[in-house]
Protein backbone atom coordinates (compact mmCIF):
# COMPACT_ATOMS: atom_id res chain seq x y z
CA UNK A 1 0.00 0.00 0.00
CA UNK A 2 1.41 3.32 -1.07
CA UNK A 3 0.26 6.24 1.32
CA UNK A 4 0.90 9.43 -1.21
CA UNK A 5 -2.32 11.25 -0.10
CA UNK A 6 -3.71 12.03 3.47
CA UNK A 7 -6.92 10.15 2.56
CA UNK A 8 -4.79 7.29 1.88
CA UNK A 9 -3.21 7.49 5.30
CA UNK A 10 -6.67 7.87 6.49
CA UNK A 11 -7.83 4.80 5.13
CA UNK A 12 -5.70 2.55 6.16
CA UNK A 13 -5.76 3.97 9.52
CA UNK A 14 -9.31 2.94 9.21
CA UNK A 15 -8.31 -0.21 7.98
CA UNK A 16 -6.17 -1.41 10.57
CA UNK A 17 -8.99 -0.20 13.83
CA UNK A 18 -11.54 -2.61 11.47
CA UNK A 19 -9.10 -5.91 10.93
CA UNK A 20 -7.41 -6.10 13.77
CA UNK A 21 -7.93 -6.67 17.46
CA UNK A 22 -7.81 -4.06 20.29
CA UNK A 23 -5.35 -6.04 21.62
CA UNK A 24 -3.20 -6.60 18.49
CA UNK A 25 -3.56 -2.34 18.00
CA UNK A 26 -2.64 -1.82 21.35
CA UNK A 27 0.81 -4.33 20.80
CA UNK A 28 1.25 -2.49 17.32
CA UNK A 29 1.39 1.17 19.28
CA UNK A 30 3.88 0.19 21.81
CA UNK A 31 6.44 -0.34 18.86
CA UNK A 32 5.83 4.10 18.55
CA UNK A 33 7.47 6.79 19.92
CA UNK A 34 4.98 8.64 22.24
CA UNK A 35 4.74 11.84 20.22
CA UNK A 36 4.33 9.73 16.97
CA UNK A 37 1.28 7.80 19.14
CA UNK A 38 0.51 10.93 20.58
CA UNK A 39 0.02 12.81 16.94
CA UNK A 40 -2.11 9.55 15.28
CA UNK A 41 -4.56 9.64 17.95
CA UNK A 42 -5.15 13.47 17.87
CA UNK A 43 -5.60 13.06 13.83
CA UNK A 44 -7.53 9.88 13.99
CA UNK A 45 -9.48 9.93 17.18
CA UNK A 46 -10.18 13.33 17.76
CA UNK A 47 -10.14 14.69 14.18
CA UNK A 48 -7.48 17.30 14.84
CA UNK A 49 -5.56 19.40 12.67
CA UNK A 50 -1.25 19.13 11.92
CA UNK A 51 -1.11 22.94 13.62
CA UNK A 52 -3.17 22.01 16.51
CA UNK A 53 -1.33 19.09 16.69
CA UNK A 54 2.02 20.85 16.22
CA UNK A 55 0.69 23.08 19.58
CA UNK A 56 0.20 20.22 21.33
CA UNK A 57 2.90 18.71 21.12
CA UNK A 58 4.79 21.55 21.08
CA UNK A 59 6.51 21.36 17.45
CA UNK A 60 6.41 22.71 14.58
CA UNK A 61 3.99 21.58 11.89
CA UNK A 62 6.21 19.64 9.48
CA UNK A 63 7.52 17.68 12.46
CA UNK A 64 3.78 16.80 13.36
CA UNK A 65 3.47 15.31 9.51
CA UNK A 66 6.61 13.84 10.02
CA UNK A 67 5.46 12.27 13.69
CA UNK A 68 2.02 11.19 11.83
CA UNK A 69 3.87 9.58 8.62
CA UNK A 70 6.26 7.65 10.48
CA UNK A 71 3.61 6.39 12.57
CA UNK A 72 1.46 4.98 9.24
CA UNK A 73 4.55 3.93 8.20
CA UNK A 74 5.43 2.04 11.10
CA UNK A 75 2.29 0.56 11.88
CA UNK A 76 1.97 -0.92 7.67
CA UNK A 77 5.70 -2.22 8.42
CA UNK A 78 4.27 -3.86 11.68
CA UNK A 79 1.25 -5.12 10.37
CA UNK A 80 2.65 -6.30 7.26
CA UNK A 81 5.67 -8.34 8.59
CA UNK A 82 2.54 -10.39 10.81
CA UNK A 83 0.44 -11.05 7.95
CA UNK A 84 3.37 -12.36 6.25
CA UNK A 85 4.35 -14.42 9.25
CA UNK A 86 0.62 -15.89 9.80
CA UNK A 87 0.42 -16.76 5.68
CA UNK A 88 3.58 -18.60 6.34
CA UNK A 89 2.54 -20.57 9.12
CA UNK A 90 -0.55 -21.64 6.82
């Protein structure tokens, strides 16, 4: 999956809260830095914007993008590697 767009981001972040388990989410967002956790919720859960998420977290707004993409990034790279794993086992 290529994430080039914010909707695309969006979607799999969508993706991931229907596929998965709470508890396989919650073992997926311990791999994150907290400000990278920190700035998915805020986008995700509480539908806020990069600048008010750059206030919050008291950066500036390309580091709250940057905090947001890694996290997508590093969630697809987590997820991914287990799918592969459980296909494997099958």
């Amino acid at each position: 999956m290529i994430f080039n767009s914010n909707q695309d981001r969006s979607a799999y972040w969508k993706h991931i809260q229907e596929t998965y388990s709470e508890e396989e989410i919650k073992q997926a967002f311990a791999i994150l830095k907290p400000n990278t956790l920190i700035a998915l919720k805020m986008r995700y859960e509480e539908g806020r914007s990069f600048p008010e998420i750059a206030e919050a977290l008291d950066r500036s707004i390309s580091i709250a993008r940057n905090h947001h993409n890694r996290g997508i990034f590093l969630l697809h790279k987590h997820f991914s590697q287990k799918d592969s794993a459980e296909k494997a086992k099958d």
